[in-house]
C-alpha atoms as a PDB file:
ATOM      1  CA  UNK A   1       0.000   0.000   0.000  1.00  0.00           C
ATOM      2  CA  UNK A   2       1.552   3.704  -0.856  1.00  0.00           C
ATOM      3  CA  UNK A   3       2.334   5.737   2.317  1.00  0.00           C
ATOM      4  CA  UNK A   4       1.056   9.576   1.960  1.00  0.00           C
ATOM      5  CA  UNK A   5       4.939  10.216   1.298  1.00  0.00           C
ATOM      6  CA  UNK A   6       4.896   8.297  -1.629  1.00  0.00           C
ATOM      7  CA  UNK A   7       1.914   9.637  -3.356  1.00  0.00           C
ATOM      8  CA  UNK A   8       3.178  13.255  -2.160  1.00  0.00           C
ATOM      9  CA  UNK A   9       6.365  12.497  -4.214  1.00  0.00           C
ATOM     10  CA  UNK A  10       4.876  11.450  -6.996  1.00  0.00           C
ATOM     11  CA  UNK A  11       2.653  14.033  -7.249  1.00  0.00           C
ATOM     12  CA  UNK A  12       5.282  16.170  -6.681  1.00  0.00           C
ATOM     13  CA  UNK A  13       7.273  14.697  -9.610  1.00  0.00           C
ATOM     14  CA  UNK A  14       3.870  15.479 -11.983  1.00  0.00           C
ATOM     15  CA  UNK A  15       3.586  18.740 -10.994  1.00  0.00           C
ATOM     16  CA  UNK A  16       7.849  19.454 -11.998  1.00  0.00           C
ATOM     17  CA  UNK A  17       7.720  17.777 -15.285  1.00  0.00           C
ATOM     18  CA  UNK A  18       4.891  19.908 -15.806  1.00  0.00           C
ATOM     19  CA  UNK A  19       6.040  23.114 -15.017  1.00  0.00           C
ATOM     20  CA  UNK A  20       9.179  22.757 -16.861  1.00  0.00           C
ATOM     21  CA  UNK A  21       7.731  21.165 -19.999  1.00  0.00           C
ATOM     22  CA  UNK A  22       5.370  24.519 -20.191  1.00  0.00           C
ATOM     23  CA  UNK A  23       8.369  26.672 -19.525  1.00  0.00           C
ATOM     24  CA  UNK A  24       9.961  24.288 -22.601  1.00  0.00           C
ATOM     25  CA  UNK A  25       6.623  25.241 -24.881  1.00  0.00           C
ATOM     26  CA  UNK A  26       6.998  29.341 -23.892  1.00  0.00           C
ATOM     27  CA  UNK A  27      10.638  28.961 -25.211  1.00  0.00           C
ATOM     28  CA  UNK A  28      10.189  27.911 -28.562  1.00  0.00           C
ATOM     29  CA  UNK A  29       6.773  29.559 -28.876  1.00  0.00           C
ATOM     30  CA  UNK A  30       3.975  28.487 -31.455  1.00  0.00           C
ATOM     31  CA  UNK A  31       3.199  28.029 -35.313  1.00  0.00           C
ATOM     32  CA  UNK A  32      -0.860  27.826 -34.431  1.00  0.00           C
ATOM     33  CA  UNK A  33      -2.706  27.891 -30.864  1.00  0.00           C
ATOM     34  CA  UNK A  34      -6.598  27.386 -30.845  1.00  0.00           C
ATOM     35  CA  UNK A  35      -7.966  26.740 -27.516  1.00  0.00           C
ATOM     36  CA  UNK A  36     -12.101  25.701 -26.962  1.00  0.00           C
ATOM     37  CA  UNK A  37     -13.404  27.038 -23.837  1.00  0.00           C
ATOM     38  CA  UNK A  38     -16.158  25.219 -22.837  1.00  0.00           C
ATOM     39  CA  UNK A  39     -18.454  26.416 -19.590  1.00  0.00           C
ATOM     40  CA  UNK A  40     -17.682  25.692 -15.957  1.00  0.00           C
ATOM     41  CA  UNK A  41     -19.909  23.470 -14.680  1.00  0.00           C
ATOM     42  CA  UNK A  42     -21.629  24.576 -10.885  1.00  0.00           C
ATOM     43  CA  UNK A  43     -21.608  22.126  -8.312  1.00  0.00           C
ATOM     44  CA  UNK A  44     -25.310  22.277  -8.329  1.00  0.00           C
ATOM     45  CA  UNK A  45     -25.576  21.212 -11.995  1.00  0.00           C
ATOM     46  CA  UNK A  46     -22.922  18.471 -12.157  1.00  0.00           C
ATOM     47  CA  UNK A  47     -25.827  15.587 -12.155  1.00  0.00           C
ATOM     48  CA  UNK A  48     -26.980  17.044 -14.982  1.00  0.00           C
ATOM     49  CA  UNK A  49     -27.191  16.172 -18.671  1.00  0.00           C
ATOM     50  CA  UNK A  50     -26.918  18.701 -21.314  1.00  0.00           C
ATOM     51  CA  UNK A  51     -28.785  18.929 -24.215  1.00  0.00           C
ATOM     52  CA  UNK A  52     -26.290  21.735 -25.479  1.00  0.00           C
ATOM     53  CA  UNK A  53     -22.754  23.251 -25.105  1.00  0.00           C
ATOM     54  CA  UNK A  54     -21.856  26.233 -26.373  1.00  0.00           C
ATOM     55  CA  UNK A  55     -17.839  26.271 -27.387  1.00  0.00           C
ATOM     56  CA  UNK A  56     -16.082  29.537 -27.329  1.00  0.00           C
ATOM     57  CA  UNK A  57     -13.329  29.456 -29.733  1.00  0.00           C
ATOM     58  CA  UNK A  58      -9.949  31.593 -28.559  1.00  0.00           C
ATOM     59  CA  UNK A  59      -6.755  31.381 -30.964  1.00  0.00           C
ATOM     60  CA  UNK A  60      -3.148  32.964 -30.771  1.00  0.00           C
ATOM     61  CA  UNK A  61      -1.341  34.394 -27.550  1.00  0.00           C
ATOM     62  CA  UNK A  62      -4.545  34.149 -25.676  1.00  0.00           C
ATOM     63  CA  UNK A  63      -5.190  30.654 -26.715  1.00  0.00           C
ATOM     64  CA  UNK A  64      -1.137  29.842 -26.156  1.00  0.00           C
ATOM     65  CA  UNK A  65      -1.746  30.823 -22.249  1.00  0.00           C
ATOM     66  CA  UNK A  66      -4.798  29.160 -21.929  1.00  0.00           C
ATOM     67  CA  UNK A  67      -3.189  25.923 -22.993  1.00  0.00           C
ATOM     68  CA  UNK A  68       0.354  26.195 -21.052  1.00  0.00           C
ATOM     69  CA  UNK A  69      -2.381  26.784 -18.339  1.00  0.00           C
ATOM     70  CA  UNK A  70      -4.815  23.392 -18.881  1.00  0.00           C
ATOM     71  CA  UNK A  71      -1.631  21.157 -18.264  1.00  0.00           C
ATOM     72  CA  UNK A  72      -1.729  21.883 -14.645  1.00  0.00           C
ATOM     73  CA  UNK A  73      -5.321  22.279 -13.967  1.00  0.00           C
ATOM     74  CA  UNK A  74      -5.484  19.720 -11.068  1.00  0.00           C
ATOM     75  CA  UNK A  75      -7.147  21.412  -8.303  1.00  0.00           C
ATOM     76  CA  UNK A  76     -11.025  21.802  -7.391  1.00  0.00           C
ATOM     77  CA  UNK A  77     -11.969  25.438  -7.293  1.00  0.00           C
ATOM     78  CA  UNK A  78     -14.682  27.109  -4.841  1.00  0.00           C
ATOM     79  CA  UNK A  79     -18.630  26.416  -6.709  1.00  0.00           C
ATOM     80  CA  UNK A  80     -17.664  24.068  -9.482  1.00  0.00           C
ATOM     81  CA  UNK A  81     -18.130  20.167  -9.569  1.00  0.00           C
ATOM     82  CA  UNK A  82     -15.327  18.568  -9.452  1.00  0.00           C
ATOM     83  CA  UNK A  83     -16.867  15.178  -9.972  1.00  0.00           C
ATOM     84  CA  UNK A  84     -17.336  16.475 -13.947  1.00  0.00           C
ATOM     85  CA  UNK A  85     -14.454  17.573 -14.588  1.00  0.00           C
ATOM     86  CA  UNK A  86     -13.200  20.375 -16.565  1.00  0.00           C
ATOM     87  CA  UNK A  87     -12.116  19.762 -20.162  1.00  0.00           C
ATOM     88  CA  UNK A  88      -9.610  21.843 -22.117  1.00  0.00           C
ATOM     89  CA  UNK A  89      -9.773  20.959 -25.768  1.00  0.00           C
ATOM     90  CA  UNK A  90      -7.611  22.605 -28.169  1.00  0.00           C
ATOM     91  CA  UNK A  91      -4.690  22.276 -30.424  1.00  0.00           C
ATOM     92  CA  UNK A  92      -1.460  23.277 -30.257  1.00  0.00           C
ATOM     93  CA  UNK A  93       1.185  22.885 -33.157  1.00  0.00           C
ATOM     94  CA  UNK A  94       4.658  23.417 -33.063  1.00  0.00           C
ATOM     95  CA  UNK A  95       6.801  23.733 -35.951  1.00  0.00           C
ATOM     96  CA  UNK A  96      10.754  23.360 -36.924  1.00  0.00           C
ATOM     97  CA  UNK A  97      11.328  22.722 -32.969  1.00  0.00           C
ATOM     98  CA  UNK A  98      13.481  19.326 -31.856  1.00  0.00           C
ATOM     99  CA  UNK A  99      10.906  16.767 -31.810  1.00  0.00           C
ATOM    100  CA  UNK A 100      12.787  13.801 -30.509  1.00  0.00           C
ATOM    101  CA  UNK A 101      13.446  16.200 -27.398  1.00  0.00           C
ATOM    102  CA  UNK A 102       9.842  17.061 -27.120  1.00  0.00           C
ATOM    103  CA  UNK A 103       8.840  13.579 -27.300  1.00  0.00           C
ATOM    104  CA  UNK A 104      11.115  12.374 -24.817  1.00  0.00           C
ATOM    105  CA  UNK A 105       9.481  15.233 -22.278  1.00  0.00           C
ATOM    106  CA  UNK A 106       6.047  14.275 -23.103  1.00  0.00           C
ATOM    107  CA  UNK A 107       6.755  10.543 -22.351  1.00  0.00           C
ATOM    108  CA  UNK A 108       8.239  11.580 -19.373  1.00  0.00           C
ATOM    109  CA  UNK A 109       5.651  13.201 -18.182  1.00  0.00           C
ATOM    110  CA  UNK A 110       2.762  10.808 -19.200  1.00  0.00           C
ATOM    111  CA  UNK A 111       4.874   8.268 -17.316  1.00  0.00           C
ATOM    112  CA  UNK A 112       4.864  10.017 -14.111  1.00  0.00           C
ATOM    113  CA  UNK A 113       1.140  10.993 -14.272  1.00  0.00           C
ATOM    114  CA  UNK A 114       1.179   6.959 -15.296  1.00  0.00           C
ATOM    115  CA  UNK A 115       3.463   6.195 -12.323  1.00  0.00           C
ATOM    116  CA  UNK A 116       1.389   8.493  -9.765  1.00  0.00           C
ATOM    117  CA  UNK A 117      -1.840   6.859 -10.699  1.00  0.00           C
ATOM    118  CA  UNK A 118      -0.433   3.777  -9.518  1.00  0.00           C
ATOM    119  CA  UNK A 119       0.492   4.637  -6.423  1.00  0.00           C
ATOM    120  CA  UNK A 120      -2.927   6.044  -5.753  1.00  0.00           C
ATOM    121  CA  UNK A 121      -4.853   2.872  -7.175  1.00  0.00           C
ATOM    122  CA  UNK A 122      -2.627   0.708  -4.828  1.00  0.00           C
ATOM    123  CA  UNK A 123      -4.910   1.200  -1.814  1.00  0.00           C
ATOM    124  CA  UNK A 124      -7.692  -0.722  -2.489  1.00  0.00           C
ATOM    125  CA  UNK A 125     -10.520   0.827  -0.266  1.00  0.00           C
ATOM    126  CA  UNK A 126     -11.804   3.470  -1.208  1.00  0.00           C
ATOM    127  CA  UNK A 127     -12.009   5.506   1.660  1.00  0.00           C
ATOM    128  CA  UNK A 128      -8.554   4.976   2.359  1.00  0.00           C
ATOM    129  CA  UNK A 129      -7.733   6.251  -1.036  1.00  0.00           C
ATOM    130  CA  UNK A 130      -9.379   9.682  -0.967  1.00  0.00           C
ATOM    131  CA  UNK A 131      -8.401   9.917   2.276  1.00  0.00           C
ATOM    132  CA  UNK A 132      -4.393   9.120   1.581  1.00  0.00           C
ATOM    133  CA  UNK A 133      -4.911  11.496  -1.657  1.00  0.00           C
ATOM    134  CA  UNK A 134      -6.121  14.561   0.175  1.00  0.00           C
ATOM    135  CA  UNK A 135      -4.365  14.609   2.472  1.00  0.00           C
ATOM    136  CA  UNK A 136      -1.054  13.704   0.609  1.00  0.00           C
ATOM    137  CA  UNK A 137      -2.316  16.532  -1.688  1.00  0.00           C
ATOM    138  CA  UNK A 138      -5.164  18.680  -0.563  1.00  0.00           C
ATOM    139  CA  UNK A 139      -8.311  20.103  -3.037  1.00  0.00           C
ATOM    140  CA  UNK A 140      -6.038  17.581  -6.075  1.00  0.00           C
ATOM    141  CA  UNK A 141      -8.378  16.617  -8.542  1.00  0.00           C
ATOM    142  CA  UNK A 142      -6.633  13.122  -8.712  1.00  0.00           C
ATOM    143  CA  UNK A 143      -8.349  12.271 -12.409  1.00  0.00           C
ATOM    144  CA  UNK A 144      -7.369  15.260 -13.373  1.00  0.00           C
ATOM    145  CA  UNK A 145      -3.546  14.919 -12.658  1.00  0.00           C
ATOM    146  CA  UNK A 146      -4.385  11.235 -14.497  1.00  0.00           C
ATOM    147  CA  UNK A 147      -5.237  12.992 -17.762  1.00  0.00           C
ATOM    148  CA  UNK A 148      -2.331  12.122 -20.547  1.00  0.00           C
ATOM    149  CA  UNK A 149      -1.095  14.468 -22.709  1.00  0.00           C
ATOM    150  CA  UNK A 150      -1.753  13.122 -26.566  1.00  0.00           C
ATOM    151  CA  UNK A 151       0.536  14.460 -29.812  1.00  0.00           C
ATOM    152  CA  UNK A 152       1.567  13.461 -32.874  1.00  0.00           C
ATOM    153  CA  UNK A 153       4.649  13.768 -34.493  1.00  0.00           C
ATOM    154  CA  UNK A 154       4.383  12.442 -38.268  1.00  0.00           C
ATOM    155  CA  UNK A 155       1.697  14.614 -40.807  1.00  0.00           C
ATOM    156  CA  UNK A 156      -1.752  13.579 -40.392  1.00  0.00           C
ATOM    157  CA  UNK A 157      -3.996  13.907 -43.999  1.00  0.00           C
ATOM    158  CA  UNK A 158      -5.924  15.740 -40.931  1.00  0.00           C
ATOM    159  CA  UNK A 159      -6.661  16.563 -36.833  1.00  0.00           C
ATOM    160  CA  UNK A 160     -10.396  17.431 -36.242  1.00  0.00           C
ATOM    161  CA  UNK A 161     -12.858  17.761 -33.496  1.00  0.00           C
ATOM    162  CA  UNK A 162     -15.994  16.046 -32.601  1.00  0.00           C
ATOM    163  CA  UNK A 163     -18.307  15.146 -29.660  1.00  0.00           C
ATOM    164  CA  UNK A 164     -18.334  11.899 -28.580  1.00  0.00           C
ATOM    165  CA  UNK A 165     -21.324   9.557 -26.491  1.00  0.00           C
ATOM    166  CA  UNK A 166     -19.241   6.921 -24.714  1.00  0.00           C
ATOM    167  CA  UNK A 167     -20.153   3.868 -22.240  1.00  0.00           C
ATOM    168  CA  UNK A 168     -18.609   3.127 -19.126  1.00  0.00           C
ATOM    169  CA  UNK A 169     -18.527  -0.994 -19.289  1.00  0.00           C
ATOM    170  CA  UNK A 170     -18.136  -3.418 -16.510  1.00  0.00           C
ATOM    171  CA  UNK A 171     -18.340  -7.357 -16.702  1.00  0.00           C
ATOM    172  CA  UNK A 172     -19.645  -9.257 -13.485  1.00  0.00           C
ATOM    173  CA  UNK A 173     -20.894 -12.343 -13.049  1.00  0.00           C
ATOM    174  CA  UNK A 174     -24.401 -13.402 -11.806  1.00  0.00           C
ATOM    175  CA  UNK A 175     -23.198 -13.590  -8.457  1.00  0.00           C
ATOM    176  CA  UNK A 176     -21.890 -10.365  -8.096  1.00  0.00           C
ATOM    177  CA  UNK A 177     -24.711  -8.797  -9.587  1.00  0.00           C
ATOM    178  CA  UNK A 178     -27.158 -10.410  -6.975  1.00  0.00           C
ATOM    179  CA  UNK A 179     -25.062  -9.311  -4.603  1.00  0.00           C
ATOM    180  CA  UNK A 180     -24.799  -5.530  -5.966  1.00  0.00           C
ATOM    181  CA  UNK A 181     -28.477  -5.994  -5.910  1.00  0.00           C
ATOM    182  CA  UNK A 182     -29.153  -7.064  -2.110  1.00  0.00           C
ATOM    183  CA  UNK A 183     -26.992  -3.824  -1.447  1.00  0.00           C
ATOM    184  CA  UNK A 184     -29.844  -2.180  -3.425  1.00  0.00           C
ATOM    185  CA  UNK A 185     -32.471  -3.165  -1.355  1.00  0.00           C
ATOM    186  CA  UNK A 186     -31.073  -1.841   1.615  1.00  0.00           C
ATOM    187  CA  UNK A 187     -30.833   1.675   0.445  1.00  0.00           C
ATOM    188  CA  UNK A 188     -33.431   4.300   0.507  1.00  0.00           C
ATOM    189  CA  UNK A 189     -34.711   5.580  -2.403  1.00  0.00           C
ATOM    190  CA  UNK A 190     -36.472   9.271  -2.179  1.00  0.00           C
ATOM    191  CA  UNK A 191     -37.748   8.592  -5.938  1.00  0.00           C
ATOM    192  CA  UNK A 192     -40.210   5.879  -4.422  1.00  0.00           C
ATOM    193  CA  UNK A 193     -43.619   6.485  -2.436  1.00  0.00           C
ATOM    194  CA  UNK A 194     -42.311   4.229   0.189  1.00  0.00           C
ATOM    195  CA  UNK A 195     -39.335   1.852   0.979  1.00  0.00           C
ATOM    196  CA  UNK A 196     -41.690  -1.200   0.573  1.00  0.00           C
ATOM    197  CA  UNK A 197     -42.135   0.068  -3.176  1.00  0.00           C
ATOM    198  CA  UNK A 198     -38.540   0.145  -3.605  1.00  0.00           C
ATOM    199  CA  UNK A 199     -38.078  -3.019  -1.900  1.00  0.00           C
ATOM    200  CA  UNK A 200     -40.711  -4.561  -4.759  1.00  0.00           C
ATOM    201  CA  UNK A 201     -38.612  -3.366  -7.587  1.00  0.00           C
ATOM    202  CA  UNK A 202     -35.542  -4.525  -6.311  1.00  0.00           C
ATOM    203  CA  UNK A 203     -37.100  -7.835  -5.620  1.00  0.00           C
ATOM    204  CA  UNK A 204     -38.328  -8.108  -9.367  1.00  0.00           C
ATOM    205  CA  UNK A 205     -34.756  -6.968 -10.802  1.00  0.00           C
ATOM    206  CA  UNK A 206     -33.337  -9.860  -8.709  1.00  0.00           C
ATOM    207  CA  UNK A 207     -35.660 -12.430  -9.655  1.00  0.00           C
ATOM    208  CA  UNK A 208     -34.838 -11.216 -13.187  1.00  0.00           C
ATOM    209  CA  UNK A 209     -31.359 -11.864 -12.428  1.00  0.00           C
ATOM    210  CA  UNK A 210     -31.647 -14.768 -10.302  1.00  0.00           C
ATOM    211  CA  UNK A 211     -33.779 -16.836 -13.205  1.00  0.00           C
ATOM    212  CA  UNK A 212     -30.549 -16.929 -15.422  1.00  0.00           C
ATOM    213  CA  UNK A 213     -27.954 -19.261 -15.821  1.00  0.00           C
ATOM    214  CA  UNK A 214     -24.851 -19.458 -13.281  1.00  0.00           C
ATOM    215  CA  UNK A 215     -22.604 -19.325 -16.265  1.00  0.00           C
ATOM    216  CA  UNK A 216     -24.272 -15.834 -17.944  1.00  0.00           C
ATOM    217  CA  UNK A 217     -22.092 -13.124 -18.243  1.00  0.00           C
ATOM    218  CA  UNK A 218     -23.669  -9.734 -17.483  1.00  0.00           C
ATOM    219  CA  UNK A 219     -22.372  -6.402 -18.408  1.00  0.00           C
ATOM    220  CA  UNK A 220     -23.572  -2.686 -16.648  1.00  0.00           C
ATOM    221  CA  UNK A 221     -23.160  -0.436 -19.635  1.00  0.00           C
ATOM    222  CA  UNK A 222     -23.638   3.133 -18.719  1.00  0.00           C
ATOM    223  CA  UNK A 223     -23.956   6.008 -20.551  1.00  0.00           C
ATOM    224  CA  UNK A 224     -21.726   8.840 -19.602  1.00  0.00           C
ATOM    225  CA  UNK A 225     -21.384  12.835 -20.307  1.00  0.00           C
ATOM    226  CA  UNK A 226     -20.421  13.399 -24.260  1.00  0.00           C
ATOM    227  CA  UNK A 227     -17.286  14.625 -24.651  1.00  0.00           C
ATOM    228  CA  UNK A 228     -14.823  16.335 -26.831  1.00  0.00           C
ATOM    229  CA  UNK A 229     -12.393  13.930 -29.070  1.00  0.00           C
ATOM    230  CA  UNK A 230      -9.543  14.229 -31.560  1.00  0.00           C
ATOM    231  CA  UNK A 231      -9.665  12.598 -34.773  1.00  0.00           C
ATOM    232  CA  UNK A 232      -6.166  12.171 -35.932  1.00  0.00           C
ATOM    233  CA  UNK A 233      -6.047  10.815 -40.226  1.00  0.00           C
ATOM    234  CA  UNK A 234      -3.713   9.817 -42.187  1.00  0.00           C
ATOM    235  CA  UNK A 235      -6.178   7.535 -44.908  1.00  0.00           C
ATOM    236  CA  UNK A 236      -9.667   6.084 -44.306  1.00  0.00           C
ATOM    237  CA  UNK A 237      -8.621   3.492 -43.227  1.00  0.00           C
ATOM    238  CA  UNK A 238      -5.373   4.743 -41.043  1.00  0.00           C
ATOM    239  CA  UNK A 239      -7.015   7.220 -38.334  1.00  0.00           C
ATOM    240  CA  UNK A 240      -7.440   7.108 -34.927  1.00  0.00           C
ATOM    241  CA  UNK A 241      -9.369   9.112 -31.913  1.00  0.00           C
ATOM    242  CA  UNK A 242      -7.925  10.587 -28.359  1.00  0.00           C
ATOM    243  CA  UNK A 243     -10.013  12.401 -25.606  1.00  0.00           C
ATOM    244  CA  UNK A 244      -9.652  16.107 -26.039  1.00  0.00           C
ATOM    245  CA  UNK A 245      -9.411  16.459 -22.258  1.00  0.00           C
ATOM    246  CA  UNK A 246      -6.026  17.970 -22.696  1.00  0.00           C
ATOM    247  CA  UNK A 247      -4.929  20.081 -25.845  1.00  0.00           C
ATOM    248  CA  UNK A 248      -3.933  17.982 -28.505  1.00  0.00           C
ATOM    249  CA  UNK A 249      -0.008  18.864 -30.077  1.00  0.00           C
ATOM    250  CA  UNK A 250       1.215  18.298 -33.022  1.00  0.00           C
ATOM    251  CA  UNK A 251       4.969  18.366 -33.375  1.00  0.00           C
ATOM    252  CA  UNK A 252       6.552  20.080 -37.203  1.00  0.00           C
ATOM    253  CA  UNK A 253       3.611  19.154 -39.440  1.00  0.00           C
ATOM    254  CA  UNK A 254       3.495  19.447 -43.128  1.00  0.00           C
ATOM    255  CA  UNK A 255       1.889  22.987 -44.124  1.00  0.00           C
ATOM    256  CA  UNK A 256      -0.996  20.963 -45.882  1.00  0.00           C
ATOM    257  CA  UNK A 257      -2.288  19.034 -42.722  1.00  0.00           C
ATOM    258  CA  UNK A 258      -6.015  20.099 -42.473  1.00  0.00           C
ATOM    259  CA  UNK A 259      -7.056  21.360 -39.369  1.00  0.00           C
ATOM    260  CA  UNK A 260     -10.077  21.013 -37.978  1.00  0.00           C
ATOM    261  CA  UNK A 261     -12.460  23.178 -35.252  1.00  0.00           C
ATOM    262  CA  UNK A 262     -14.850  22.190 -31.890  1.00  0.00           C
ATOM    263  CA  UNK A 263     -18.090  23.611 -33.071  1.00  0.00           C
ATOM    264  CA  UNK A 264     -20.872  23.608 -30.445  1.00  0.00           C
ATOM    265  CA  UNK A 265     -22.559  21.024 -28.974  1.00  0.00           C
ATOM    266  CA  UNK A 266     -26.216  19.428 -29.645  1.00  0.00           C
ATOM    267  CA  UNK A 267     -27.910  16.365 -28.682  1.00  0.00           C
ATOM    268  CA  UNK A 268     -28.991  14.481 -31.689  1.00  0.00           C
ATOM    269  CA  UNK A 269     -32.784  13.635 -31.517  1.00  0.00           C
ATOM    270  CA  UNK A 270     -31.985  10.218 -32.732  1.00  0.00           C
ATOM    271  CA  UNK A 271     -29.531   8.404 -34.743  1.00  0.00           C
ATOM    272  CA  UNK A 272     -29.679   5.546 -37.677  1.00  0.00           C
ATOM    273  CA  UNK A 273     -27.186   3.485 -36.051  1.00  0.00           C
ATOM    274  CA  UNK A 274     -28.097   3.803 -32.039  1.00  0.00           C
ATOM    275  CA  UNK A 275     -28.713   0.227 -30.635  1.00  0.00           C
ATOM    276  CA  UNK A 276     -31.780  -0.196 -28.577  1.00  0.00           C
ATOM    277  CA  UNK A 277     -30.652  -1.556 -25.128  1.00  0.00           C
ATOM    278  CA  UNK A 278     -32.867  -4.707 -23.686  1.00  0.00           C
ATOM    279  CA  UNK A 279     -31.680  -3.821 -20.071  1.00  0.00           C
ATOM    280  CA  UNK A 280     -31.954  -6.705 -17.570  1.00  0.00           C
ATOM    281  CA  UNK A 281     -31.839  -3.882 -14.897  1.00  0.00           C
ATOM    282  CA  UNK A 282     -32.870  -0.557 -16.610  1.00  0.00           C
ATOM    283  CA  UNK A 283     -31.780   1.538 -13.744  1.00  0.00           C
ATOM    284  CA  UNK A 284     -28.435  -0.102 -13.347  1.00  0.00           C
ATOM    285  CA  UNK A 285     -27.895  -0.753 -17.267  1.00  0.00           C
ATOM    286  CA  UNK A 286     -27.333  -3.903 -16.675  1.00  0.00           C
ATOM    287  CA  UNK A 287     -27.403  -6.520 -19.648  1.00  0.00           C
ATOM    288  CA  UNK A 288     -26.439  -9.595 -21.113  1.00  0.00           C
ATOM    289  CA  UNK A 289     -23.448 -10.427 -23.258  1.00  0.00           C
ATOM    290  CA  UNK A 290     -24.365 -12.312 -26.420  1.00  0.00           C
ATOM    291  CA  UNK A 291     -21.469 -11.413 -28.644  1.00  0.00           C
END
């Protein structure tokens, strides 16, 4: 288990490589800075979903701070959540500067913020965690310091933006999902006319459960807040996608790589491709595997 030292150290060790790679960045300066500020999100709010966000769309010097400024965004600040946390998309590309140096900081870096989430995920309770976390490092945003710092150092055909629906997955078996669901029973649920209603439910979801074989696997596959991506081409087939959590460099591109923008965010009314969910557990999102 990681003594408050050790997490204090490697935190430590984050927060150096950090300063000094954005004292690296003002040195050599910037071919193109666009930074997407995207609106703070009150503590009061932070359960719930947007239909919309607006993007506000800063370039040049302004944009250049804003950036140098993202990388060591790590602590919660008075009124907003910090259970959804802050996202700093934007792009930042360098040109003629000494790439193999650059990428050797960056992989530094990403290794320590690799190295410190370790040391927090060591401690296996919970409550011991945040606990040895705060008060290793007090008001640290701990996913925050997680977040890894993506670039690209060969031309893309093109590096766009685009909102992105993702699923938080989880596989359990149909003993642990009994189990998650006695827990359920126990709670109280303000939703419900009475905690003999919620009881009921409960008791349906487990006989659900309980009718299946011993062998099912089960998956909870739940939806989470969209958020901002990178879409990194080279061919149709050759492309890839990063979170946009962190600006986005690329390192002495060709002058022809075709950059790309944020534009704002809407919630489609439907889509051609979405998959209807037959939830097991609706409230849970709790399914099946078959595939």
């Amino acid at each position: 288990m990681s003594s408050k030292l050790e997490i204090r150290s490697q935190f430590d060790l984050v927060s150096e490589l950090t300063h000094l790679f954005c004292e690296e960045l003002k040195e050599v300066g910037f071919h193109k800075a666009s930074y997407y500020q995207l609106p703070d999100i009150d503590i009061n709010d932070e359960k719930k979903v947007p239909s919309s966000i607006s993007v506000h769309k800063i370039e040049g010097d302004d944009a250049h701070k804003l950036i140098l400024n993202s990388f060591g965004d790590f602590y919660k600040k008075t009124g907003l959540s910090s259970r959804v946390l802050k996202r700093h998309p934007g792009l930042l590309v360098l040109k003629d500067v000494d790439k193999q140096h650059f990428i050797a900081r960056i992989n530094q870096l990403n290794k320590a913020k690799a190295d410190f989430k370790n040391s927090v995920i060591a401690i296996d309770n919970n409550d011991a965690r945040f606990e040895a976390v705060h008060n290793a490092v007090p008001n640290l945003i701990t996913l925050a310091a997680y977040r890894k710092i993506h670039f690209e150092t060969e031309s893309p055909y093109s590096v766009r933006f685009t909102w992105m629906h993702k699923h938080a997955t989880k596989t359990l078996t149909k003993k642990m999902a009994l189990a998650m669901l006695d827990k359920s029973a126990s709670y109280s649920n303000p939703r419900m006319i009475d905690q003999h209603s919620w009881q009921a439910l409960v008791a349906q979801e487990q006989s659900r459960v309980a009718s299946l074989g011993d062998k099912e696997k089960l998956r909870i596959r739940r939806p989470t807040r969209v958020s901002p991506q990178v879409n990194v081409r080279y061919t149709a087939q050759n492309r890839y996608h990063v979170s946009a959590a962190l600006p986005f460099i690329l390192i002495n591109p060709e002058p022809d790589v075709k950059l790309g923008t944020l534009t704002d965010y809407q919630k489609p009314e439907s889509h051609p491709r979405k998959r209807e969910y037959d939830f097991l557990v609706d409230r849970l999102y709790l399914e099946q595997v078959t595939d």
